[in-house]
N, C-alpha and C. Protein backbone atom coordinates (compact mmCIF):
# COMPACT_ATOMS: atom_id res chain seq x y z
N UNK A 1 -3.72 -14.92 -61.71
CA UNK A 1 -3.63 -15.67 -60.48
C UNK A 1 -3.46 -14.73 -59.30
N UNK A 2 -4.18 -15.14 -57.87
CA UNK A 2 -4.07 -14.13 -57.10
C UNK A 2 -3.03 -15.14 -56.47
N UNK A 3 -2.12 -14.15 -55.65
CA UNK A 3 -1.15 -14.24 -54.97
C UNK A 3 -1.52 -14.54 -52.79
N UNK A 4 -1.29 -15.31 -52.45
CA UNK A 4 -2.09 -15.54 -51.37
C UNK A 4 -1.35 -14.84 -50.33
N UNK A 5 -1.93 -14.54 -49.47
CA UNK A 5 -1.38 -13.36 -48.11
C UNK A 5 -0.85 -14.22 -47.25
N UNK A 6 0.89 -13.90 -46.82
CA UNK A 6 1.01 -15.10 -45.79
C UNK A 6 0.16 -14.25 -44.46
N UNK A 7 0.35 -15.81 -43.38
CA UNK A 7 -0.39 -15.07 -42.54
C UNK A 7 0.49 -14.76 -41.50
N UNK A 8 0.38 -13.82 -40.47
CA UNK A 8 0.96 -12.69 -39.90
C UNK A 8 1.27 -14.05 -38.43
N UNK A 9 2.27 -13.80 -37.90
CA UNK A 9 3.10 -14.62 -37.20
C UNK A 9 3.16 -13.45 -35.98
N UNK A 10 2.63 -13.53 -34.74
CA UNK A 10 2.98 -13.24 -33.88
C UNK A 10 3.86 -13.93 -32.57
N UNK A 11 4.55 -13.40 -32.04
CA UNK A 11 5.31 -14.21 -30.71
C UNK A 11 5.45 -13.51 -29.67
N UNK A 12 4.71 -14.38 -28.75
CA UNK A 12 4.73 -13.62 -27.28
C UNK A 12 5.14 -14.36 -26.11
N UNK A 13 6.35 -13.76 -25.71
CA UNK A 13 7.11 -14.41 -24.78
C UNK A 13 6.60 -13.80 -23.09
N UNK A 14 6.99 -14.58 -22.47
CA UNK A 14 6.39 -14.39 -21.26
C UNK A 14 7.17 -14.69 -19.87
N UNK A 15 8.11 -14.22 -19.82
CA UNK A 15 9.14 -14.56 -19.21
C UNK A 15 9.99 -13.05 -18.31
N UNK A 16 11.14 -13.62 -18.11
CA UNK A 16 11.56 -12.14 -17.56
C UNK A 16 12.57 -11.37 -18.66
N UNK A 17 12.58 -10.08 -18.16
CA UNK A 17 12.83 -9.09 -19.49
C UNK A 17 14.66 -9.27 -19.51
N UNK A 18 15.02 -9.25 -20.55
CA UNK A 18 16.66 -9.64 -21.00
C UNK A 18 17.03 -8.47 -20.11
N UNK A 19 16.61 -7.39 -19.41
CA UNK A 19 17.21 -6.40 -18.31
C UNK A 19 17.53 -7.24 -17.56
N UNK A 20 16.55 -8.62 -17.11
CA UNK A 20 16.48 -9.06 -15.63
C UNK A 20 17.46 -10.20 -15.91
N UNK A 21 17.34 -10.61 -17.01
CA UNK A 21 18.16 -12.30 -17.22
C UNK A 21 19.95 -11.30 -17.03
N UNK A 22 20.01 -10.37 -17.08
CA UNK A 22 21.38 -9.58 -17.57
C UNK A 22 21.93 -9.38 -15.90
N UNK A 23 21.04 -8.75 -15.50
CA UNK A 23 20.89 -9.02 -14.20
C UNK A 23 21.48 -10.17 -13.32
N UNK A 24 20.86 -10.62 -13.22
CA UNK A 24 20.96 -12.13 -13.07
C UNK A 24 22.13 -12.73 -13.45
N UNK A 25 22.51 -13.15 -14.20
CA UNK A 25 23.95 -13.50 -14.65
C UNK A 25 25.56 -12.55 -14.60
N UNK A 26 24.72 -11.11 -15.09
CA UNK A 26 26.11 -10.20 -14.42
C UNK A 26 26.58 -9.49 -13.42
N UNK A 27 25.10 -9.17 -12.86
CA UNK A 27 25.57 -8.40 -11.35
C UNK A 27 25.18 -8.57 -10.20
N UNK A 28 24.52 -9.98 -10.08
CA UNK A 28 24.66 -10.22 -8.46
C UNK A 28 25.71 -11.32 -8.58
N UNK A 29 26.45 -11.14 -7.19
CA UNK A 29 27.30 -11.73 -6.26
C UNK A 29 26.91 -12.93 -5.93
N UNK A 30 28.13 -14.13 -6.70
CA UNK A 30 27.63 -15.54 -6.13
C UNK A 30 28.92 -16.05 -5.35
N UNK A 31 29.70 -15.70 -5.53
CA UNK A 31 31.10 -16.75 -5.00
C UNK A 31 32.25 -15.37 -4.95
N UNK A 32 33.39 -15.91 -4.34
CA UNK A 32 34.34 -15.03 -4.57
C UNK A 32 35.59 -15.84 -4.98
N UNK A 33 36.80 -15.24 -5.71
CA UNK A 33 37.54 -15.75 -6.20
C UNK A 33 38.52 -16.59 -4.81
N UNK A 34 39.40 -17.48 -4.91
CA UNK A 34 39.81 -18.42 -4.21
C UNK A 34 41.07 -17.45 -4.05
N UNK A 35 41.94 -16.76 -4.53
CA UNK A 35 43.33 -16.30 -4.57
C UNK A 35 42.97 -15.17 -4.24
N UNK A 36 42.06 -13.94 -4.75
CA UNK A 36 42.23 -12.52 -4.00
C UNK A 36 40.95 -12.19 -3.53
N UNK A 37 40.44 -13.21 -3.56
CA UNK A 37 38.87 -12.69 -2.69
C UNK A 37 37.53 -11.77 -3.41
N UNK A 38 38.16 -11.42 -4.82
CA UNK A 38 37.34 -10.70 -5.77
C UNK A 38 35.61 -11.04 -5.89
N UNK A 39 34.56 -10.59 -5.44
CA UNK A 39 33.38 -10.76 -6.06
C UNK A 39 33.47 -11.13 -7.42
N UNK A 40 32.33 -12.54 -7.48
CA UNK A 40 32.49 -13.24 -8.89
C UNK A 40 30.65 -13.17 -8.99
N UNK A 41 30.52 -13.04 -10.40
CA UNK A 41 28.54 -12.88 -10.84
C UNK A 41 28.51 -14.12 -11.51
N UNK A 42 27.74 -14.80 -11.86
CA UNK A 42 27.12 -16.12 -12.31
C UNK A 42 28.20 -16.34 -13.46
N UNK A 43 28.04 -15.07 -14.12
CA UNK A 43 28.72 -15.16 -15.46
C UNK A 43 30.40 -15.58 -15.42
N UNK A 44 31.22 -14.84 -14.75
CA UNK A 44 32.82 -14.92 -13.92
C UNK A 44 32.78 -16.63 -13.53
N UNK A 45 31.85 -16.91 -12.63
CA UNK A 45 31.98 -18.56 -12.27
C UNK A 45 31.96 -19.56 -13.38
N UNK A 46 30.57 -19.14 -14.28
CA UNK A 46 30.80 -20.16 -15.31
C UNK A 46 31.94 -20.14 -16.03
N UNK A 47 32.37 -19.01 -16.03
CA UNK A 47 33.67 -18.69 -17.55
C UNK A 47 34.71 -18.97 -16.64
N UNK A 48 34.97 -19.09 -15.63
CA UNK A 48 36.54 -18.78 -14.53
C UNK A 48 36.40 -20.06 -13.72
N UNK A 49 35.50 -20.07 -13.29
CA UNK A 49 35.26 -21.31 -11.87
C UNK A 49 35.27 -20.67 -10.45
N UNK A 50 36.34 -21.10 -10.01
CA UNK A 50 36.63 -20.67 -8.51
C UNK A 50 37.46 -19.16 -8.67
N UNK A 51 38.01 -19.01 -9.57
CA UNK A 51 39.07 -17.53 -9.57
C UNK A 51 38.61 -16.60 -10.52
N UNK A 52 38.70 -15.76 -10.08
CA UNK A 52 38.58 -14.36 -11.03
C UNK A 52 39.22 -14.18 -12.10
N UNK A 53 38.87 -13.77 -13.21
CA UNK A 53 39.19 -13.55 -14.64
C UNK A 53 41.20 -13.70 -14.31
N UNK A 54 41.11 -12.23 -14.39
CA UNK A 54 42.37 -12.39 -13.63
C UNK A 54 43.75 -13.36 -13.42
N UNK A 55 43.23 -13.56 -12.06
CA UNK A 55 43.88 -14.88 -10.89
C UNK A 55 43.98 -16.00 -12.27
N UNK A 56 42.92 -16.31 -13.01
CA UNK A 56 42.73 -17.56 -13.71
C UNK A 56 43.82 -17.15 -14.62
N UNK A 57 44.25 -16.13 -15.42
CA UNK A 57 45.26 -15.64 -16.73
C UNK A 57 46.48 -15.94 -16.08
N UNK A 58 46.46 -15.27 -14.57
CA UNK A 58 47.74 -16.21 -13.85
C UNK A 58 48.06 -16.97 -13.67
N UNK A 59 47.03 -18.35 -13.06
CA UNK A 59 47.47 -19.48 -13.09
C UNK A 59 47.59 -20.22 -14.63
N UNK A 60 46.93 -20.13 -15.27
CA UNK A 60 46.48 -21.34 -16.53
C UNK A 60 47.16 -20.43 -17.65
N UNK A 61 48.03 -18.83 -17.47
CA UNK A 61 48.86 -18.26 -18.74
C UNK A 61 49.69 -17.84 -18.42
């Protein structure tokens, strides 16, 4: 019995390069923290909100 060849699976994405998405979420400047004024990146807002890593361990620990 012959054994059949799978067939070869390519994937081509077309989008922007995980440099730029990294970018994008960690080092530009969207907001600043509410208590010390700290520059916050996309990423800091979603995870913190209004306060900086920080400020937030102070209030909420």
């Amino acid at each position: 019995m012959k054994k059949k060849k799978k067939p070869q699976i390519t994937i081509v994405y077309k989008g922007p390069s995980i440099f730029e998405v990294a970018r994008y979420v960690h080092e530009e400047t969207v907001a600043h923290c509410e208590y010390c004024g700290k520059p916050m990146s996309r990423s800091d807002v979603n995870d913190y909100g209004s306060l900086c890593e920080s400020c937030y361990m102070k209030e909420y620990y």
